[in-house]
PDB file of N, CA and C in Angstrom:
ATOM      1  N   UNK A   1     166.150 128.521 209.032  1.00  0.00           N
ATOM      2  CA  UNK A   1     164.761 128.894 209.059  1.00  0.00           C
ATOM      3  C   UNK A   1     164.530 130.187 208.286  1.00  0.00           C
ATOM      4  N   UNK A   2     165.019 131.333 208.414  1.00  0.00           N
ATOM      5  CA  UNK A   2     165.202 132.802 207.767  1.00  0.00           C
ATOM      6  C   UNK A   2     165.395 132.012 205.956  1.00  0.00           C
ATOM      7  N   UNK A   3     166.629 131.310 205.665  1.00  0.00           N
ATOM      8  CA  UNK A   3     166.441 131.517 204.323  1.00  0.00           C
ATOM      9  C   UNK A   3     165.031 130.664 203.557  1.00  0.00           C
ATOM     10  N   UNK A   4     164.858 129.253 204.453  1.00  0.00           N
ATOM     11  CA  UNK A   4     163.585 129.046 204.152  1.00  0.00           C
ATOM     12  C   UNK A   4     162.307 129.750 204.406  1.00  0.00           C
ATOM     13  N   UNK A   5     162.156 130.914 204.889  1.00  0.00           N
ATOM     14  CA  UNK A   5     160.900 131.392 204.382  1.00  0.00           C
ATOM     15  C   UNK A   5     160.993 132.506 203.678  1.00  0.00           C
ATOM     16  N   UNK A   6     162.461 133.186 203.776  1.00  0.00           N
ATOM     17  CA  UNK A   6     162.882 133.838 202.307  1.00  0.00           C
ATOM     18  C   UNK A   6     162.558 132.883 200.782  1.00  0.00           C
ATOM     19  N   UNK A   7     162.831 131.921 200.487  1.00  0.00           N
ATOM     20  CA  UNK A   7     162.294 130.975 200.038  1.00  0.00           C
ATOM     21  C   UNK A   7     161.274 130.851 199.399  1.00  0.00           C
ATOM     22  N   UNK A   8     159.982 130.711 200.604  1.00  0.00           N
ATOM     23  CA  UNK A   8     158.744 130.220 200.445  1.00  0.00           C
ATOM     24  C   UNK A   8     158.304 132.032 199.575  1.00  0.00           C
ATOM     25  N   UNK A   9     158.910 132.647 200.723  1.00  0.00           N
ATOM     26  CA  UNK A   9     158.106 134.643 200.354  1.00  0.00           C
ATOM     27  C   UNK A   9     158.411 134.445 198.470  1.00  0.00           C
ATOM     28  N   UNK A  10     159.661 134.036 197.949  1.00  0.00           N
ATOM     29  CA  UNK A  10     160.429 134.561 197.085  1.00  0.00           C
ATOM     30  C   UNK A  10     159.058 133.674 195.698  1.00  0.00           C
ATOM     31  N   UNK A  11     158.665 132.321 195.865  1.00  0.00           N
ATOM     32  CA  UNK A  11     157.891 131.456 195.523  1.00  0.00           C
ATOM     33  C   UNK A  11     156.238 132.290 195.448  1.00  0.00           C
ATOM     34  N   UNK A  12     155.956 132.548 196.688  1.00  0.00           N
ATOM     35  CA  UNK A  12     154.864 132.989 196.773  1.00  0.00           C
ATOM     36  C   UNK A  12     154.914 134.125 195.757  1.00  0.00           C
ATOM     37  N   UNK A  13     155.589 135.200 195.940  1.00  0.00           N
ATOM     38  CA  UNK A  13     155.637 136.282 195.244  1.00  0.00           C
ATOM     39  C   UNK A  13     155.724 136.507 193.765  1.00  0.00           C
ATOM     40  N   UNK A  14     156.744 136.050 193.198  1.00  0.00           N
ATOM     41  CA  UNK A  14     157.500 135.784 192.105  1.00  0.00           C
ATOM     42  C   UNK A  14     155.965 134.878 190.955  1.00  0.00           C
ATOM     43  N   UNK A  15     155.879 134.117 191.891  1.00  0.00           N
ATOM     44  CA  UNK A  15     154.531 133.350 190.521  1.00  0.00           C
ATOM     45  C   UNK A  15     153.606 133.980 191.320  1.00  0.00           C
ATOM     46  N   UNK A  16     153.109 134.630 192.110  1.00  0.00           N
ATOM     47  CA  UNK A  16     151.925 135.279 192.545  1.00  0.00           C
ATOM     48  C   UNK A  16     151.359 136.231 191.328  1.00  0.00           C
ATOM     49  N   UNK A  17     153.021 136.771 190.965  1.00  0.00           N
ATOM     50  CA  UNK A  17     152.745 138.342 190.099  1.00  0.00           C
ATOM     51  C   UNK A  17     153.270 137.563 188.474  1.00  0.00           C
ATOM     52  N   UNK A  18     153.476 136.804 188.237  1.00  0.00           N
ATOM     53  CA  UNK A  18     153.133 136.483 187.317  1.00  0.00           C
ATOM     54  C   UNK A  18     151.875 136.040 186.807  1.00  0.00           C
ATOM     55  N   UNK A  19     151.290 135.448 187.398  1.00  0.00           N
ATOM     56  CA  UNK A  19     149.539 134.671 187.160  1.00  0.00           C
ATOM     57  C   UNK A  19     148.691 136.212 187.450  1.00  0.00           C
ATOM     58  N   UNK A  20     149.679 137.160 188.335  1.00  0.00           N
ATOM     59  CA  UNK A  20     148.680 138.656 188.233  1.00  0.00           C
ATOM     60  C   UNK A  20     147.177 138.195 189.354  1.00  0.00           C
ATOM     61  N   UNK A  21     147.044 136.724 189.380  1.00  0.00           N
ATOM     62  CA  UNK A  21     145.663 136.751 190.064  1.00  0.00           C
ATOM     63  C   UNK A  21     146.098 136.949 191.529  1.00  0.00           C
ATOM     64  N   UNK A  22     146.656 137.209 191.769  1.00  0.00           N
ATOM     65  CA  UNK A  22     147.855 136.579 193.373  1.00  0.00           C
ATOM     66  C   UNK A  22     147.684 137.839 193.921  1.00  0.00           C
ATOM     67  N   UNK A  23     147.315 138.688 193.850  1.00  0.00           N
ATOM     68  CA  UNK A  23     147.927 140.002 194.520  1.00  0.00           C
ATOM     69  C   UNK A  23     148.051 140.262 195.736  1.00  0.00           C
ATOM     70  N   UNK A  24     146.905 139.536 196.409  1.00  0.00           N
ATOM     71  CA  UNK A  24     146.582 139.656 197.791  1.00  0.00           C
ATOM     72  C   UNK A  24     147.617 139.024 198.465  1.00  0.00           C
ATOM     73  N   UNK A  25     148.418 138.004 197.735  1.00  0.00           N
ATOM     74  CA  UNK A  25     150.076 137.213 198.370  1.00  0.00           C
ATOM     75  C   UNK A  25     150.680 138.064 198.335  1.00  0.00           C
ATOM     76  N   UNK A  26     150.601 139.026 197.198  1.00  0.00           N
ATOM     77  CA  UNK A  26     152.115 139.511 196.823  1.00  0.00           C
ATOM     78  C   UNK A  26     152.237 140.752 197.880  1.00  0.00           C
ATOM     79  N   UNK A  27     150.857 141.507 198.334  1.00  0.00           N
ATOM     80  CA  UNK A  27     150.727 142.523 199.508  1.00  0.00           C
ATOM     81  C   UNK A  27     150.892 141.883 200.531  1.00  0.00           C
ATOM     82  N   UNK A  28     150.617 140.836 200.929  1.00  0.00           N
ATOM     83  CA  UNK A  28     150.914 140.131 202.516  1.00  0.00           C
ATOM     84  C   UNK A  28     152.141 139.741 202.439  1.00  0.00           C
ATOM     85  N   UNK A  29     152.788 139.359 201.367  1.00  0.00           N
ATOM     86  CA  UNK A  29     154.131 138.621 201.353  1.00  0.00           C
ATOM     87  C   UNK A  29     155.447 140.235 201.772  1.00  0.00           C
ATOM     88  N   UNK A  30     155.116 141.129 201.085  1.00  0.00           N
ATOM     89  CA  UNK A  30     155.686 142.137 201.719  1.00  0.00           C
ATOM     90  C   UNK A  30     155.371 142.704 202.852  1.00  0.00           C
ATOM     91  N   UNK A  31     154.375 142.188 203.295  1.00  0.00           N
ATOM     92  CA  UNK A  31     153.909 143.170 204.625  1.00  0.00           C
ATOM     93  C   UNK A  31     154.368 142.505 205.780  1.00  0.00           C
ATOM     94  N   UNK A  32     154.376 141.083 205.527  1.00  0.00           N
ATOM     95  CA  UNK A  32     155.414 140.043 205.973  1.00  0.00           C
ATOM     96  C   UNK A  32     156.681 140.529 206.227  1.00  0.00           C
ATOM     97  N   UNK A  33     157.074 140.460 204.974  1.00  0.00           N
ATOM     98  CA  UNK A  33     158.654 140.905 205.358  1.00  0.00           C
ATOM     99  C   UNK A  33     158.969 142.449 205.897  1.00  0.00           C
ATOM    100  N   UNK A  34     158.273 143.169 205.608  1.00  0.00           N
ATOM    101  CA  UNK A  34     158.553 144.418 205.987  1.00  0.00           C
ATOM    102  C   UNK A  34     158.427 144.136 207.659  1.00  0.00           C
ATOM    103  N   UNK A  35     157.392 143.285 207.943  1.00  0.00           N
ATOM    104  CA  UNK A  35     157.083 143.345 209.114  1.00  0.00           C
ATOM    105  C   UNK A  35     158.133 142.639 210.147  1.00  0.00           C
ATOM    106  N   UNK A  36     158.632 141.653 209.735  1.00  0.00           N
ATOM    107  CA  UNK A  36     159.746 140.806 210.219  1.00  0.00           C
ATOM    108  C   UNK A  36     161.076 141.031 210.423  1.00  0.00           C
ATOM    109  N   UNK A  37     161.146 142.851 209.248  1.00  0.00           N
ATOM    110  CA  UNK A  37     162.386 143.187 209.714  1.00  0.00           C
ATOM    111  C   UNK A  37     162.225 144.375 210.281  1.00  0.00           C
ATOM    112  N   UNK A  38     161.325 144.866 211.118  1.00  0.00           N
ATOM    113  CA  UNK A  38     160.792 145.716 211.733  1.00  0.00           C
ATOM    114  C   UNK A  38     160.426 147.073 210.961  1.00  0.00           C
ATOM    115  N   UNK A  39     160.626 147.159 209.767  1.00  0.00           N
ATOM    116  CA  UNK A  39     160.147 147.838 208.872  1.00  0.00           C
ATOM    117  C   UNK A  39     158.494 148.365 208.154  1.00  0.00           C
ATOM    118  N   UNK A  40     157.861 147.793 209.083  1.00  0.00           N
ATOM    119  CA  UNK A  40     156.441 147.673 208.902  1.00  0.00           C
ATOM    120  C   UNK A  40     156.081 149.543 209.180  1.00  0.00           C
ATOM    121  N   UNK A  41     156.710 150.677 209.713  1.00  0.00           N
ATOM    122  CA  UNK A  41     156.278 152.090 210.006  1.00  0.00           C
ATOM    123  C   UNK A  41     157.458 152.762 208.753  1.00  0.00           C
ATOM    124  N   UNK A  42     158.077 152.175 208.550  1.00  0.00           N
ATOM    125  CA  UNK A  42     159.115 152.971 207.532  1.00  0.00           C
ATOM    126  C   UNK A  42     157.862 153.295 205.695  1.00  0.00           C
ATOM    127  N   UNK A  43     158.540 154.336 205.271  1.00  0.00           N
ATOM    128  CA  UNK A  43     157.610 154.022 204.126  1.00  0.00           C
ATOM    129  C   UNK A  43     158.410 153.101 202.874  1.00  0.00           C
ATOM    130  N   UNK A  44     157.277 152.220 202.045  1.00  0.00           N
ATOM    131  CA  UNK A  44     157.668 151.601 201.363  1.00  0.00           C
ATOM    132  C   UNK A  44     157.366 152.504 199.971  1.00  0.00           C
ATOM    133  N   UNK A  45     158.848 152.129 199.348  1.00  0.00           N
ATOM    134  CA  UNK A  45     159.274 153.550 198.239  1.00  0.00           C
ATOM    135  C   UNK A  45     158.465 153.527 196.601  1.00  0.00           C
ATOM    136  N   UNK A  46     159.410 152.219 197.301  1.00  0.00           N
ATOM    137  CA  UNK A  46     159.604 151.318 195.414  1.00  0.00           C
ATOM    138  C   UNK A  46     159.545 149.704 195.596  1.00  0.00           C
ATOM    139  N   UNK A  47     158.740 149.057 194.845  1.00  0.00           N
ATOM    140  CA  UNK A  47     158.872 147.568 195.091  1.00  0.00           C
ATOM    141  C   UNK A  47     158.414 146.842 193.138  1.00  0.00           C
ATOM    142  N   UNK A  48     159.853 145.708 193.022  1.00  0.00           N
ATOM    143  CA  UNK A  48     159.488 145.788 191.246  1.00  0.00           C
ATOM    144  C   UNK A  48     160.159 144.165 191.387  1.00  0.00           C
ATOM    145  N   UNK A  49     159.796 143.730 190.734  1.00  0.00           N
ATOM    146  CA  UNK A  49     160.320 142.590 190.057  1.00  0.00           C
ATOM    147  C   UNK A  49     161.886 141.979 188.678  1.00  0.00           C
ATOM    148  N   UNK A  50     162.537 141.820 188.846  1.00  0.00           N
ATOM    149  CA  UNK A  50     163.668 141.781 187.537  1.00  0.00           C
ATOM    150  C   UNK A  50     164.176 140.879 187.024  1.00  0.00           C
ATOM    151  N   UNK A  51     163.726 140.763 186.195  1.00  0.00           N
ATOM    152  CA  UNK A  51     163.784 139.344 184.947  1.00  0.00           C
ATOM    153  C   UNK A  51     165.321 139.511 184.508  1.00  0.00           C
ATOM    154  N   UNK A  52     165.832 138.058 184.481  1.00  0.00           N
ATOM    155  CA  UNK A  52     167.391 138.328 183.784  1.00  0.00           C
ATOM    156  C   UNK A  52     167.547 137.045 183.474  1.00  0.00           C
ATOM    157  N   UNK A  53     167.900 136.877 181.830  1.00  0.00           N
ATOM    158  CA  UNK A  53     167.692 135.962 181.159  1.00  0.00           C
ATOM    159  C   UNK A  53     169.011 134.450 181.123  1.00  0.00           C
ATOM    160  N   UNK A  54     169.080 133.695 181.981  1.00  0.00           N
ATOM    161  CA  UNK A  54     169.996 132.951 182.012  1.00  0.00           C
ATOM    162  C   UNK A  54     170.414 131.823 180.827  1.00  0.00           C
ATOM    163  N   UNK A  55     171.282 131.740 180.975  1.00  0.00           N
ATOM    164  CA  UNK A  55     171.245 130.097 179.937  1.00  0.00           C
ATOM    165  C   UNK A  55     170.693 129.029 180.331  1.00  0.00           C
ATOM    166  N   UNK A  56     170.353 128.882 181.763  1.00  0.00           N
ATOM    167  CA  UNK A  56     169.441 127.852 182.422  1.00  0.00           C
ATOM    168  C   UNK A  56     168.291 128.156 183.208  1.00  0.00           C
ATOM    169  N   UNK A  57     167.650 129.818 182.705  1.00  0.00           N
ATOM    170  CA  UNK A  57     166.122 129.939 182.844  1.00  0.00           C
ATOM    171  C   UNK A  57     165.958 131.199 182.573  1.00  0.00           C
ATOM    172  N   UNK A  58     165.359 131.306 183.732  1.00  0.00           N
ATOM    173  CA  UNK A  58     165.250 133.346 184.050  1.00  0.00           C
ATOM    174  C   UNK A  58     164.853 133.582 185.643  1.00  0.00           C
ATOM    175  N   UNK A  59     166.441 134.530 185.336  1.00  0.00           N
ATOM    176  CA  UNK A  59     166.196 134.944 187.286  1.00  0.00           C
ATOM    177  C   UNK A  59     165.257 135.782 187.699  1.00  0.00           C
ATOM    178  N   UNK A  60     164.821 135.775 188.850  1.00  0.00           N
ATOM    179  CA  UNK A  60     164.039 136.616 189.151  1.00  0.00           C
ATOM    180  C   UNK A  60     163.800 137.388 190.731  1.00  0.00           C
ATOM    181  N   UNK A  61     164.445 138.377 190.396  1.00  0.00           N
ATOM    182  CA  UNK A  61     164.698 138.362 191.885  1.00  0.00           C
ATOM    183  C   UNK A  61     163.741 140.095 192.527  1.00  0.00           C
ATOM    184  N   UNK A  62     163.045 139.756 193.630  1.00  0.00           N
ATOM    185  CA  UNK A  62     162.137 140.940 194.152  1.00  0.00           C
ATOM    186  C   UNK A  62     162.599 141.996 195.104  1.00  0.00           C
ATOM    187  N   UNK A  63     162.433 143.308 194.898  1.00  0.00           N
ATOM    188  CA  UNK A  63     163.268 144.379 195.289  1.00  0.00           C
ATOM    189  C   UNK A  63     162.352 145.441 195.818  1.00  0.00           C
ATOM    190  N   UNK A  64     162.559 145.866 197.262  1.00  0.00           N
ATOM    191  CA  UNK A  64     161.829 146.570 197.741  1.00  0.00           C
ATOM    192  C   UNK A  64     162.944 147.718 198.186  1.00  0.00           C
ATOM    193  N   UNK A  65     162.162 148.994 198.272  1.00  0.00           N
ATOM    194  CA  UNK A  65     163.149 149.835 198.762  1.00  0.00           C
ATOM    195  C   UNK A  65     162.195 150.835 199.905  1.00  0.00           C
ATOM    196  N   UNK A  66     163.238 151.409 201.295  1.00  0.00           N
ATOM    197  CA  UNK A  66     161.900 151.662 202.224  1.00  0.00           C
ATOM    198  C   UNK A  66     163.106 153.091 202.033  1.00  0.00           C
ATOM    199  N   UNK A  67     162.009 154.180 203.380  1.00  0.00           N
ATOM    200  CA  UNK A  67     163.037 155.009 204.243  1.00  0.00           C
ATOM    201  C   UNK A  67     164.473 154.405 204.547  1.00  0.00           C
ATOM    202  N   UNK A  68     163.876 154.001 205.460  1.00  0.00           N
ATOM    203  CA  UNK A  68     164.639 152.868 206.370  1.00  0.00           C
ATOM    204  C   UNK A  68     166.302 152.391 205.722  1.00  0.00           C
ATOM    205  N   UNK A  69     165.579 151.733 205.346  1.00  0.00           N
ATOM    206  CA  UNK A  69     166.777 150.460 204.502  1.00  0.00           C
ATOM    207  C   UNK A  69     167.460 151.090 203.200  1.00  0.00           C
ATOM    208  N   UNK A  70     166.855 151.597 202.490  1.00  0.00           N
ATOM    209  CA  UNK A  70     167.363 151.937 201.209  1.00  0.00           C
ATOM    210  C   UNK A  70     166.812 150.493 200.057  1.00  0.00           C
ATOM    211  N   UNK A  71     167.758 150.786 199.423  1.00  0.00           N
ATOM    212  CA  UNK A  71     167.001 149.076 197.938  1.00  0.00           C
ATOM    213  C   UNK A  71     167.456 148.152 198.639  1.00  0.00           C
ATOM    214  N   UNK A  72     166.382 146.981 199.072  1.00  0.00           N
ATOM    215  CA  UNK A  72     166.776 145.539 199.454  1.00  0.00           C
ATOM    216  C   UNK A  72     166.607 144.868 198.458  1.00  0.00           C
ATOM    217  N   UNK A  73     167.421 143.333 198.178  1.00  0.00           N
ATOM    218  CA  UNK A  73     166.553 142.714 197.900  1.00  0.00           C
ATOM    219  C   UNK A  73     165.751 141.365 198.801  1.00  0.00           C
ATOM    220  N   UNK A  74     164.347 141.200 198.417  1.00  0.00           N
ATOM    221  CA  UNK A  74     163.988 140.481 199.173  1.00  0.00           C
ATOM    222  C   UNK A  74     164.011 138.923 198.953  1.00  0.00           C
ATOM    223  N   UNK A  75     164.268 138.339 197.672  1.00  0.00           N
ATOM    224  CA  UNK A  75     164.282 137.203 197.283  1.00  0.00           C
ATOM    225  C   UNK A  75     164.824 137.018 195.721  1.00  0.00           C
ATOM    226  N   UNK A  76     165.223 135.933 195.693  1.00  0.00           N
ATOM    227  CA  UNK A  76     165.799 135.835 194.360  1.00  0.00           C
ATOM    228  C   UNK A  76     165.066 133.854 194.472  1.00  0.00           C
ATOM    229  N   UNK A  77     164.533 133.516 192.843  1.00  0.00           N
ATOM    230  CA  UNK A  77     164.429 132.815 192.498  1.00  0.00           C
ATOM    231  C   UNK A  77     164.519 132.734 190.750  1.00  0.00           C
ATOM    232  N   UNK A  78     164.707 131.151 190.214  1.00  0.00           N
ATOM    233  CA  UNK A  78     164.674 130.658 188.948  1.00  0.00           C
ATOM    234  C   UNK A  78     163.302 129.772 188.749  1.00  0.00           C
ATOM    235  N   UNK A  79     163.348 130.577 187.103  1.00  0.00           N
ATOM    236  CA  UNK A  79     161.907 130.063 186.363  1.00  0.00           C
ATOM    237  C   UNK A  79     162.492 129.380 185.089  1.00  0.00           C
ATOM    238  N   UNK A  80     161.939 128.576 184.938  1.00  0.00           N
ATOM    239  CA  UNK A  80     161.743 128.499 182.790  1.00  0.00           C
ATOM    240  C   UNK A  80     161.484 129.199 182.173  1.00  0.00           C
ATOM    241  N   UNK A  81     162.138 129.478 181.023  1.00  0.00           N
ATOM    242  CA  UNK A  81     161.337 130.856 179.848  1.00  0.00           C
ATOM    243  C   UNK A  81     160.492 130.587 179.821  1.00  0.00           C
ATOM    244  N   UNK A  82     159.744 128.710 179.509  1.00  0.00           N
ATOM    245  CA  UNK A  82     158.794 128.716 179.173  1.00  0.00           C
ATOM    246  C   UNK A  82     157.522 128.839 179.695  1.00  0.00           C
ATOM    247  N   UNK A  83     157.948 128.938 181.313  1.00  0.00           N
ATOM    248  CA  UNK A  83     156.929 128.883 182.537  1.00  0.00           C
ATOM    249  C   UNK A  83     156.591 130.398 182.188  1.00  0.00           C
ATOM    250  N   UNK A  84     157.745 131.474 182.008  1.00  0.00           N
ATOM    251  CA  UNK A  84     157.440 132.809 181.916  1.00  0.00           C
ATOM    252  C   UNK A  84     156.385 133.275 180.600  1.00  0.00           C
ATOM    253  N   UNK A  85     156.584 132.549 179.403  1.00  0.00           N
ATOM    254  CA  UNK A  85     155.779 132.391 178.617  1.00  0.00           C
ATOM    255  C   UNK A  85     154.531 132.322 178.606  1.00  0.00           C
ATOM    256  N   UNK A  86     154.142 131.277 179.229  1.00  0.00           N
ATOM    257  CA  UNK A  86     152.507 130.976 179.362  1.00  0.00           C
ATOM    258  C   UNK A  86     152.421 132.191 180.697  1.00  0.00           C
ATOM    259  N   UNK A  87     153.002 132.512 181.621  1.00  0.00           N
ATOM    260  CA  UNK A  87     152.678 133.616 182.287  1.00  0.00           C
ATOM    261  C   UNK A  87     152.505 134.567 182.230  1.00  0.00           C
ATOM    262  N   UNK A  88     153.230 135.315 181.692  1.00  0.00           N
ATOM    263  CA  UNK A  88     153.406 136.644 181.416  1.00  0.00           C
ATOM    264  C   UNK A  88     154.077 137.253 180.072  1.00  0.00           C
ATOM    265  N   UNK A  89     153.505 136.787 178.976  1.00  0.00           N
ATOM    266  CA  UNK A  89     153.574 137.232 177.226  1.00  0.00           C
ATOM    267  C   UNK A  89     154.844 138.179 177.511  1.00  0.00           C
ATOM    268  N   UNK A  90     154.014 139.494 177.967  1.00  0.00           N
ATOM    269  CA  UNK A  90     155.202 140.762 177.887  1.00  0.00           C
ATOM    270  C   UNK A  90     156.450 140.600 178.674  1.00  0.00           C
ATOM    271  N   UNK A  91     156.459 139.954 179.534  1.00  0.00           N
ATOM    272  CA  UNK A  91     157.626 139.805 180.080  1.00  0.00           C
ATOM    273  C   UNK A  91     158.667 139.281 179.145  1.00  0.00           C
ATOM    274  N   UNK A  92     158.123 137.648 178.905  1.00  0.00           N
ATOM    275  CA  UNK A  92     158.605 137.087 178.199  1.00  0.00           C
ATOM    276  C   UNK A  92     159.468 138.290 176.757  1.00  0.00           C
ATOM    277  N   UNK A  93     158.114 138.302 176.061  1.00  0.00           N
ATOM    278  CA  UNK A  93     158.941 139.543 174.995  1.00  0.00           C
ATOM    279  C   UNK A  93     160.110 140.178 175.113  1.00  0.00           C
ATOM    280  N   UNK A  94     159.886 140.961 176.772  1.00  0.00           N
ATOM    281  CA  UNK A  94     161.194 141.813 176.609  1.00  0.00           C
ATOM    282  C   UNK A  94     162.420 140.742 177.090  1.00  0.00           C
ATOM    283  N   UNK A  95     162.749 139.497 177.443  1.00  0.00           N
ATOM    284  CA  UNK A  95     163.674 139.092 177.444  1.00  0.00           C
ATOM    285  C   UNK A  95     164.060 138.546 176.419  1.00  0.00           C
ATOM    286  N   UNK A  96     162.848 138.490 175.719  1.00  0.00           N
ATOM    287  CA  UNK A  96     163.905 137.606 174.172  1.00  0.00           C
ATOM    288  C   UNK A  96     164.450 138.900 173.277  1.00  0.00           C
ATOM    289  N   UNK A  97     164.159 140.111 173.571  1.00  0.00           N
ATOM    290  CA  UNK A  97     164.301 141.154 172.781  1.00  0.00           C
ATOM    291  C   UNK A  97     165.647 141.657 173.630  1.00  0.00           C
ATOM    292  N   UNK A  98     165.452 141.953 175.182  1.00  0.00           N
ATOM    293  CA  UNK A  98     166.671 142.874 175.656  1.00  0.00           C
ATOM    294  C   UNK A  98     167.206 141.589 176.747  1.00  0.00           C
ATOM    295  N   UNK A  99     166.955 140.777 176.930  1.00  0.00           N
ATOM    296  CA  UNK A  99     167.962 139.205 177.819  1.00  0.00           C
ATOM    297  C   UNK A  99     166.964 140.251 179.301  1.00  0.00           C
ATOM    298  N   UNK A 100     165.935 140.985 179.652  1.00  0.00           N
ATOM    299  CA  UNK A 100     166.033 141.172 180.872  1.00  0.00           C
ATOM    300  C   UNK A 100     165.260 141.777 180.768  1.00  0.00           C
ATOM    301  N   UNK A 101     164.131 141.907 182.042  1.00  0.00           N
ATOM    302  CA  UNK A 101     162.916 143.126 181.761  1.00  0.00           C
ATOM    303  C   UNK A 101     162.069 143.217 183.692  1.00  0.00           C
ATOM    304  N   UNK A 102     161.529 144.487 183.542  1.00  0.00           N
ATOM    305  CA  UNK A 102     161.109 144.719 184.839  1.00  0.00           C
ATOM    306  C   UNK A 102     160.395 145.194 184.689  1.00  0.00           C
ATOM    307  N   UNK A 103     159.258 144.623 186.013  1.00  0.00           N
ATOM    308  CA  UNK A 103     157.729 144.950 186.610  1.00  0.00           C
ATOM    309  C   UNK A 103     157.730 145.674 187.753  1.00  0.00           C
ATOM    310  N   UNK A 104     157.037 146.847 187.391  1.00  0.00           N
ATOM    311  CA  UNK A 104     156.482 147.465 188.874  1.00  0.00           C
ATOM    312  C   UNK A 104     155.216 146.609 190.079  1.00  0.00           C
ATOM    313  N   UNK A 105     155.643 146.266 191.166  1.00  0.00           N
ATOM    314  CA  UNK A 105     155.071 145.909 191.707  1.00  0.00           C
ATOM    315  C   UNK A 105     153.945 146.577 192.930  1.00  0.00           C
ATOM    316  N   UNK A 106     154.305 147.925 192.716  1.00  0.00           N
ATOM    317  CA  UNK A 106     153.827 148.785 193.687  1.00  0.00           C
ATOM    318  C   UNK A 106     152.244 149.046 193.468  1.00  0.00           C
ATOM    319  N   UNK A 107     151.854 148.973 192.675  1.00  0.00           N
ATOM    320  CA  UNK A 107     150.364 149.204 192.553  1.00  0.00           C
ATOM    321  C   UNK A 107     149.356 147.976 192.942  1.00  0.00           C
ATOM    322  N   UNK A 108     149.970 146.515 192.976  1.00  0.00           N
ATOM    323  CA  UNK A 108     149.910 145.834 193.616  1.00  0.00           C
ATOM    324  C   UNK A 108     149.707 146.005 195.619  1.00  0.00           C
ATOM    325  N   UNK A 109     150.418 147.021 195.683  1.00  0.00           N
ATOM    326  CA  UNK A 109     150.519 146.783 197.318  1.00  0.00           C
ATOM    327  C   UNK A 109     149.884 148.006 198.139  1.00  0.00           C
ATOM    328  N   UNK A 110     149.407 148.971 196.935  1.00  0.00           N
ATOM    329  CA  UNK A 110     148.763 150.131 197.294  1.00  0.00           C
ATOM    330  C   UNK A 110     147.098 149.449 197.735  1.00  0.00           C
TER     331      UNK A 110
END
């Protein structure tokens, strides 16, 4: 049950902040998890996204860091370049340029 809604969070999140229209997932989806691991009073530091360019897509895995805990990560999922493409231009860019690239997600959750 835990890794399936790690899962669902990792889904929700991950194309939430790519389409950019999502935001309101991508703040509940952490407030979720913060909340589930009793982390909901700790402060949340840093929270970013990290593209890493596979031979069979692009990983993507979401990283929050509190008081508390230090850097978690909260989910890891796989995309298509080309899904990342029509999503997110700049992203895309920096992986065909450096195989890997990262989004701040924190202004999102402010």
């Amino acid at each position: 049950m835990y890794s399936t809604l790690i899962t669902k969070l990792a889904i929700v999140v991950t194309v939430g902040y790519l389409a950019w229209n999502h935001q309101h997932q991508i703040r509940e989806s952490v407030a979720t998890w913060l909340r589930q691991h009793g982390l909901q009073d700790s402060a949340l530091m840093k929270a970013w996204i990290i593209f890493d360019q596979l031979i069979s897509g692009v990983r993507c895995r979401l990283m929050v860091e509190t008081n508390q805990t230090g850097l978690q990560k909260i989910s890891e999922t796989t995309h298509s370049l080309e899904e990342i493409r029509k999503t997110d231009p700049d992203v895309y860019d920096q992986l065909q340029r450096l195989g890997y690239a990262k989004k701040d997600v924190m202004p999102l959750l402010q």
